[in-house]
C-alpha atoms as a PDB file:
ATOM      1  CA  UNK A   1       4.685 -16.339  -8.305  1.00  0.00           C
ATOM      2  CA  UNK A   2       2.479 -18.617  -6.071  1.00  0.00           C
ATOM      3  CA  UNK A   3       0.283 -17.119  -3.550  1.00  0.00           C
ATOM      4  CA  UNK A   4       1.437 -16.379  -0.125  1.00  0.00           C
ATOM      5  CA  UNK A   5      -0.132 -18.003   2.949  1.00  0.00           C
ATOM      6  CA  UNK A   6       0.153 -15.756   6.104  1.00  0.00           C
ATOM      7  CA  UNK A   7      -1.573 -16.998   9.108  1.00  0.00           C
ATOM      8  CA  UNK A   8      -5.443 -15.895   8.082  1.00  0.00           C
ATOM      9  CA  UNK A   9      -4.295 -14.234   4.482  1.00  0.00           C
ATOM     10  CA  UNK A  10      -3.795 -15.339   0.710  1.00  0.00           C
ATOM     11  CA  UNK A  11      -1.690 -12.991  -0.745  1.00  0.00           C
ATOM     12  CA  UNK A  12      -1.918 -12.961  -4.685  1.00  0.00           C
ATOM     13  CA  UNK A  13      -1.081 -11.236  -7.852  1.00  0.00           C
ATOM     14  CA  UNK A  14      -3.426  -9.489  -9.477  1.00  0.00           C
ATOM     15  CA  UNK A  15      -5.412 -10.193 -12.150  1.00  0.00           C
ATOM     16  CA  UNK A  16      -8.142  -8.758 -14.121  1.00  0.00           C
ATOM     17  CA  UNK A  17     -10.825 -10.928 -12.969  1.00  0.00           C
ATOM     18  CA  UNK A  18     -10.596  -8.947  -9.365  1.00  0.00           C
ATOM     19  CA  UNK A  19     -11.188  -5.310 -10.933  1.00  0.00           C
ATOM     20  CA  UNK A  20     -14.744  -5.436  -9.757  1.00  0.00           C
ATOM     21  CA  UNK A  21     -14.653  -6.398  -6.317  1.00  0.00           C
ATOM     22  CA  UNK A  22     -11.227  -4.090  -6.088  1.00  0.00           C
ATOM     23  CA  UNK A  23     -13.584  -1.320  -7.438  1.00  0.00           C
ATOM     24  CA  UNK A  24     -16.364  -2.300  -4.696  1.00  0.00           C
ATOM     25  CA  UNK A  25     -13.325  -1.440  -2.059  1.00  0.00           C
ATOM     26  CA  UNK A  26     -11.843   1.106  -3.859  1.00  0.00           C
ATOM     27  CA  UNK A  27     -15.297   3.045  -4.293  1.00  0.00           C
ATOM     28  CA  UNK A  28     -16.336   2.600  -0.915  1.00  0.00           C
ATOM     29  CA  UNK A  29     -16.273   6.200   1.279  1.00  0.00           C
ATOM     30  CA  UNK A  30     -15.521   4.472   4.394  1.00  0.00           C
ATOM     31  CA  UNK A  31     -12.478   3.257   3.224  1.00  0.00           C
ATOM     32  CA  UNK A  32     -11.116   6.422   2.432  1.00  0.00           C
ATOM     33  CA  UNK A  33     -12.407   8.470   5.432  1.00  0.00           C
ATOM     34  CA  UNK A  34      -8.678   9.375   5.856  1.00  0.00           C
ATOM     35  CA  UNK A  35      -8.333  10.727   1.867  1.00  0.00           C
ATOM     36  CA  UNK A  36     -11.536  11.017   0.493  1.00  0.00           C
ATOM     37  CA  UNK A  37     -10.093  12.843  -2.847  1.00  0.00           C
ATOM     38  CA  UNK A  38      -8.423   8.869  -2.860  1.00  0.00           C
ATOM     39  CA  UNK A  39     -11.852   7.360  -3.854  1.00  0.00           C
ATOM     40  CA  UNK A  40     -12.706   5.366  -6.836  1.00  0.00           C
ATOM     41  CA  UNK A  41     -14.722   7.495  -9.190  1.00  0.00           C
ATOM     42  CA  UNK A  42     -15.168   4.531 -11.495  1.00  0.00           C
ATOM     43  CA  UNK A  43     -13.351   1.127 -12.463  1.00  0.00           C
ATOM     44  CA  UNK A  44     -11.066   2.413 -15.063  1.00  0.00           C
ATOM     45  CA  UNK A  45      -9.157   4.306 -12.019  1.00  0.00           C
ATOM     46  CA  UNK A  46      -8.977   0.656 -10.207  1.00  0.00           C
ATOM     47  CA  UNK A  47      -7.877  -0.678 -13.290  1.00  0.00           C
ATOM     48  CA  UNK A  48      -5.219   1.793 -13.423  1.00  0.00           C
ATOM     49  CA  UNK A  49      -4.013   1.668 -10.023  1.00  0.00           C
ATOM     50  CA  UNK A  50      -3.736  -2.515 -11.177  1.00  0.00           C
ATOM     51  CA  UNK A  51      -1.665  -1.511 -14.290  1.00  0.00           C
ATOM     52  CA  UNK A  52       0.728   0.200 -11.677  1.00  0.00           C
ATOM     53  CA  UNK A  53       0.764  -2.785  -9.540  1.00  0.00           C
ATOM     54  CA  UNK A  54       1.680  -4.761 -12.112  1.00  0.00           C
ATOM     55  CA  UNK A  55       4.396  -3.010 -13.940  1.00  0.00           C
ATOM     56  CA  UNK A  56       6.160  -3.736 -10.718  1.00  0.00           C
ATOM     57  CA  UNK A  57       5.149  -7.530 -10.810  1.00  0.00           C
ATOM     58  CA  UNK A  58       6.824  -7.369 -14.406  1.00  0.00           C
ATOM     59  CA  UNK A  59      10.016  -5.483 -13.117  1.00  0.00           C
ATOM     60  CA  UNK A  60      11.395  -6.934 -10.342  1.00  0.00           C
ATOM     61  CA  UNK A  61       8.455 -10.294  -9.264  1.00  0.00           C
ATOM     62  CA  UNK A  62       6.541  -8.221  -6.764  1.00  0.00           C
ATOM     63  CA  UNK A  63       3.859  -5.781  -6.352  1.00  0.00           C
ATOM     64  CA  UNK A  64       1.062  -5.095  -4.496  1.00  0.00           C
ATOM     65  CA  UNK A  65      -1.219  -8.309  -3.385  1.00  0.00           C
ATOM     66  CA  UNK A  66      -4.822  -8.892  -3.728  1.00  0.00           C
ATOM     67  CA  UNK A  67      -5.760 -10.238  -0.317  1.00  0.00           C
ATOM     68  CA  UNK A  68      -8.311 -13.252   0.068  1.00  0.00           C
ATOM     69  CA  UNK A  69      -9.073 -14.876   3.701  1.00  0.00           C
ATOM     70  CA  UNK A  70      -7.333 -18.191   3.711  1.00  0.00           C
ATOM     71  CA  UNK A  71      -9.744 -20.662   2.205  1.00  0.00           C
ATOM     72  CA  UNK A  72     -11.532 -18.121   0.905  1.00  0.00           C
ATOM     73  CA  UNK A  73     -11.878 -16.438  -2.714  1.00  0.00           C
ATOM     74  CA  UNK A  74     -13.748 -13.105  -1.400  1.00  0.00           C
ATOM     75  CA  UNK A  75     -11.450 -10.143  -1.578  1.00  0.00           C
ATOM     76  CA  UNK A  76     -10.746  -8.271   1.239  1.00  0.00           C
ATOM     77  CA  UNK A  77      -8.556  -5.465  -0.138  1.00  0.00           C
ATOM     78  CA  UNK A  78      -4.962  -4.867  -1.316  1.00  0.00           C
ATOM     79  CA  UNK A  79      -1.840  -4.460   0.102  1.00  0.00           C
ATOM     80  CA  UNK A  80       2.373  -5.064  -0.191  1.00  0.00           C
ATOM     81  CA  UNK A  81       5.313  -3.436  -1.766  1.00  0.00           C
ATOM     82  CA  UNK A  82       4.818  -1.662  -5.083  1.00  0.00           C
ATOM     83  CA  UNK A  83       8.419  -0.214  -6.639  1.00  0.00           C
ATOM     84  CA  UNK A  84       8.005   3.717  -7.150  1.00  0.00           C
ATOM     85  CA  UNK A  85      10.027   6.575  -8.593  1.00  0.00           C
ATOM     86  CA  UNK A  86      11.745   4.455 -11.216  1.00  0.00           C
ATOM     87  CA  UNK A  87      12.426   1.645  -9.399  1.00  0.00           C
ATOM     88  CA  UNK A  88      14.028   3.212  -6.806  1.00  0.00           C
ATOM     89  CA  UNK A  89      12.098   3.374  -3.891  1.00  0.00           C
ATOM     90  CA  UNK A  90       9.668   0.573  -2.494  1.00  0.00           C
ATOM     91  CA  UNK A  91       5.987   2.114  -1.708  1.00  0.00           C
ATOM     92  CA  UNK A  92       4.506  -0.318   0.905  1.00  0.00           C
ATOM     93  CA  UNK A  93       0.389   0.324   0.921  1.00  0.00           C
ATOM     94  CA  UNK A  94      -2.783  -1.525   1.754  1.00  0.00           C
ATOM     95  CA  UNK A  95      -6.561  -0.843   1.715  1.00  0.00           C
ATOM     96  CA  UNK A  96      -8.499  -3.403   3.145  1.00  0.00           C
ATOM     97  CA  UNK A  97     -12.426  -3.122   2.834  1.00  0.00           C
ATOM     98  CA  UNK A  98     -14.007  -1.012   5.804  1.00  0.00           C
ATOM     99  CA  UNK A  99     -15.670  -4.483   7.362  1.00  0.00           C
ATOM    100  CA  UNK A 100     -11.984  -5.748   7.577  1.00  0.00           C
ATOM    101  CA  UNK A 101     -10.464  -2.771   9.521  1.00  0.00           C
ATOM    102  CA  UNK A 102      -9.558  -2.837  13.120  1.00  0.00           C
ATOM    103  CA  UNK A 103      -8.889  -7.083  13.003  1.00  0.00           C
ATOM    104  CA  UNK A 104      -4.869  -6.513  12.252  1.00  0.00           C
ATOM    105  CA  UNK A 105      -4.360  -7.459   8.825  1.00  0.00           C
ATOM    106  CA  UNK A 106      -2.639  -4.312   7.669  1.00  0.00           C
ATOM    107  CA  UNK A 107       0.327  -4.805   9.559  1.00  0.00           C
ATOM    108  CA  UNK A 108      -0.088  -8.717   8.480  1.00  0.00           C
ATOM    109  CA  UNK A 109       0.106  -7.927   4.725  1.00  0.00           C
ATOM    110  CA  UNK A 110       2.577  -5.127   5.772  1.00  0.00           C
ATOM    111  CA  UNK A 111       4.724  -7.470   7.986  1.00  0.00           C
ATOM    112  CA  UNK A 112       4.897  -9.826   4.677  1.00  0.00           C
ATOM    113  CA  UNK A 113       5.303  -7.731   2.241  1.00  0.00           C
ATOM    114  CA  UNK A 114       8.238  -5.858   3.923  1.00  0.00           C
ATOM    115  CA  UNK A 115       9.577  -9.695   3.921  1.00  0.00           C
ATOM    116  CA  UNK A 116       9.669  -9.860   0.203  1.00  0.00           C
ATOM    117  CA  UNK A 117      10.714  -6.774  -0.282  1.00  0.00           C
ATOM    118  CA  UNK A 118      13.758  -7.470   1.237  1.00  0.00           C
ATOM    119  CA  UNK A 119      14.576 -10.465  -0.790  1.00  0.00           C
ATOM    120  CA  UNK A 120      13.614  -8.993  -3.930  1.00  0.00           C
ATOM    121  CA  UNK A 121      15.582  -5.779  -3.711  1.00  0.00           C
ATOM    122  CA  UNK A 122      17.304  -5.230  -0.438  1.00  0.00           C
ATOM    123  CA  UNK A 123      19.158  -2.484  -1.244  1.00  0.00           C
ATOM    124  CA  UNK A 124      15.947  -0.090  -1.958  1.00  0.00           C
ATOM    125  CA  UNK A 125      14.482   1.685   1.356  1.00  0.00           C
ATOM    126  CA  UNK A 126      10.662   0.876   1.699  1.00  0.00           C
ATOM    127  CA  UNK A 127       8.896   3.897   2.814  1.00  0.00           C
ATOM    128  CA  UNK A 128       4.766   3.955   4.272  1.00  0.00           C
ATOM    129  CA  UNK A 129       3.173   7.108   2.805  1.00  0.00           C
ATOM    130  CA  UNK A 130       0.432   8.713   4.683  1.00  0.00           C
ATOM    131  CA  UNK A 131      -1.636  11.664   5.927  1.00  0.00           C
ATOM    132  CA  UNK A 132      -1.192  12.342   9.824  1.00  0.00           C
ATOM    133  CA  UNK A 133      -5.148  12.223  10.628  1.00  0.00           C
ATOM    134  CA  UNK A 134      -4.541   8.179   9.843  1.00  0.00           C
ATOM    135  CA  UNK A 135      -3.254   6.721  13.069  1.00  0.00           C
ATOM    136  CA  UNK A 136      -3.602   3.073  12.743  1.00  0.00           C
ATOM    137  CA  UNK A 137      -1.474   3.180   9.486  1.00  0.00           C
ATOM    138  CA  UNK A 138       0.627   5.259  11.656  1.00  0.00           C
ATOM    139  CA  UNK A 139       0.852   2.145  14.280  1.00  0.00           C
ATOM    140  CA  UNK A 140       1.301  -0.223  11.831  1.00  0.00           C
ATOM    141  CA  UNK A 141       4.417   1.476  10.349  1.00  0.00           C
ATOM    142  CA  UNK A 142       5.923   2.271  13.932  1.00  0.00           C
ATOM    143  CA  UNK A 143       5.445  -1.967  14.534  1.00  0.00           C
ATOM    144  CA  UNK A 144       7.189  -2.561  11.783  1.00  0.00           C
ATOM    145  CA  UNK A 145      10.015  -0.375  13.127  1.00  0.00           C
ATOM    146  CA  UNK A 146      10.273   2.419  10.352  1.00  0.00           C
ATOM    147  CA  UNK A 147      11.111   5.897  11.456  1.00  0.00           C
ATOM    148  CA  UNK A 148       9.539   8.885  10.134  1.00  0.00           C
ATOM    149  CA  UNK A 149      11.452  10.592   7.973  1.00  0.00           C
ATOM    150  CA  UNK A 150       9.150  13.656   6.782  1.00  0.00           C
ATOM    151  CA  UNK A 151       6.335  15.549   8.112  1.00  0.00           C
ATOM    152  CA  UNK A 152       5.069  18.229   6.064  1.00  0.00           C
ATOM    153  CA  UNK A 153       2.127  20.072   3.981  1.00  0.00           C
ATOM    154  CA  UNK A 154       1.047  16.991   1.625  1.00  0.00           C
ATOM    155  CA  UNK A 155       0.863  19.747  -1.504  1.00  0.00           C
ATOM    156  CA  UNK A 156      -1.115  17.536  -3.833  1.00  0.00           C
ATOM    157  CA  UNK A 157      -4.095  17.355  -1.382  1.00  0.00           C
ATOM    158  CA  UNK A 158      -7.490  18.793  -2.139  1.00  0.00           C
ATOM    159  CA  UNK A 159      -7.554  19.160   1.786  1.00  0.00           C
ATOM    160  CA  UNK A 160      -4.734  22.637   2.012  1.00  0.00           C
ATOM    161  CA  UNK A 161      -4.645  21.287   6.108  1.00  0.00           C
ATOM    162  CA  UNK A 162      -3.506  17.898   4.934  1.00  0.00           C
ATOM    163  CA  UNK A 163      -0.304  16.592   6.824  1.00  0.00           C
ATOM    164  CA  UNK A 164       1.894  14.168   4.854  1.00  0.00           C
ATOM    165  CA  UNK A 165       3.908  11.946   6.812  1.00  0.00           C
ATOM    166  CA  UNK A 166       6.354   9.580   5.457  1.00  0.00           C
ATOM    167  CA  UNK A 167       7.678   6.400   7.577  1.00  0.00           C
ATOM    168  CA  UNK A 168      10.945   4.843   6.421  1.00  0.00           C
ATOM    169  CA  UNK A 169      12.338   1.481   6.950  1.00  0.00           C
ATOM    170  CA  UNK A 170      16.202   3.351   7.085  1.00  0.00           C
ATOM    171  CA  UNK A 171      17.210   6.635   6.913  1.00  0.00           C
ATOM    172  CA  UNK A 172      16.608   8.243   3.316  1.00  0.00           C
ATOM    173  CA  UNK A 173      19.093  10.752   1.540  1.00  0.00           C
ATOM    174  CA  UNK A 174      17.342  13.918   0.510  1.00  0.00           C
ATOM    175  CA  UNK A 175      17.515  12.630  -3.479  1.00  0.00           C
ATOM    176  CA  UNK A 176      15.157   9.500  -2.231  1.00  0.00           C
ATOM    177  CA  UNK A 177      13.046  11.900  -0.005  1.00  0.00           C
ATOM    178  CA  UNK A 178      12.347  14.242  -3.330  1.00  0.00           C
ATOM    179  CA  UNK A 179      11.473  11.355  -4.990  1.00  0.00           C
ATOM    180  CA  UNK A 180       8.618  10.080  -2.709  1.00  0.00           C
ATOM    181  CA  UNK A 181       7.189  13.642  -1.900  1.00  0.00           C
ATOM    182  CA  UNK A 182       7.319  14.665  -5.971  1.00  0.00           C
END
């Protein structure tokens, strides 16, 4: 797949080559003030979150993006639609490096990769996964017009006052709702 062009974003599969400046993100604390546990102990955990990634680009075409400034090749973070639970579910995510917050590019990548999604595998819901305390990812899937669908103890947090919330793009069954929060 070629790279997609938003209005200020380049939007490409991953490769190896951008493990280190993925880990750079991906290590940085003030990326993850909303999950610390979340943090990038080393590269080999980027590199596996990548692997993950791109089983999906081998499935189905799509995965999560490495995002690039247009005209640019410094990268800026991650984002898109990653499949989940066996294919079944689409897990839309981003991280963008703490520099890059607050200038609307989530719910760019988001707004594109929700796109593709779509015309990949329509038939799959696309769900936003995250902890209450994180309001802009909040926003970003309320613009996009998901619902929330579950709000509950996230039981795999270090943090035991950790609210998950999960944000649907259509109503899930409880079979697809087990799935996400397993």
């Amino acid at each position: 797949m070629l790279p997609v062009e938003t209005a200020r974003l380049t939007l490409s599969r991953p490769e190896d080559a951008d493990a280190e400046e993925l880990f750079v993100i991906g290590s940085d604390p003030r990326v993850w003030r909303h999950f610390p546990s979340g943090r990038h102990a080393d590269i080999a955990q980027t590199r596996a979150v990548m692997s993950r990634w791109l089983e999906s680009w081998i499935q189905v075409g799509l995965g999560a993006w490495v995002v690039r400034p247009l005209g640019s090749s410094r990268v800026i973070g991650y984002g898109g639609c990653t499949l989940m639970a066996g294919g079944t579910i689409w897990n839309l995510g981003y991280r963008l490096a703490a520099d890059e917050h607050g200038q609307g590019y989530a719910t760019e990548i988001a707004q594109e990769a929700v796109r593709h999604a779509a015309l990949v595998l329509p038939d799959l819901p696309i769900v936003a996964y995250l902890l209450e305390h994180n309001i802009a990812s909040a926003r970003v899937a309320v613009k996009l017009g998901f619902d929330l669908a579950y709000r509950g103890r996230d039981a795999d947090n270090p943090d035991p006052s950790a609210i998950r919330l999960v944000y649907s793009n259509r109503a899930l069954t409880d079979a697809e709702l087990g799935v996400v929060l397993r």
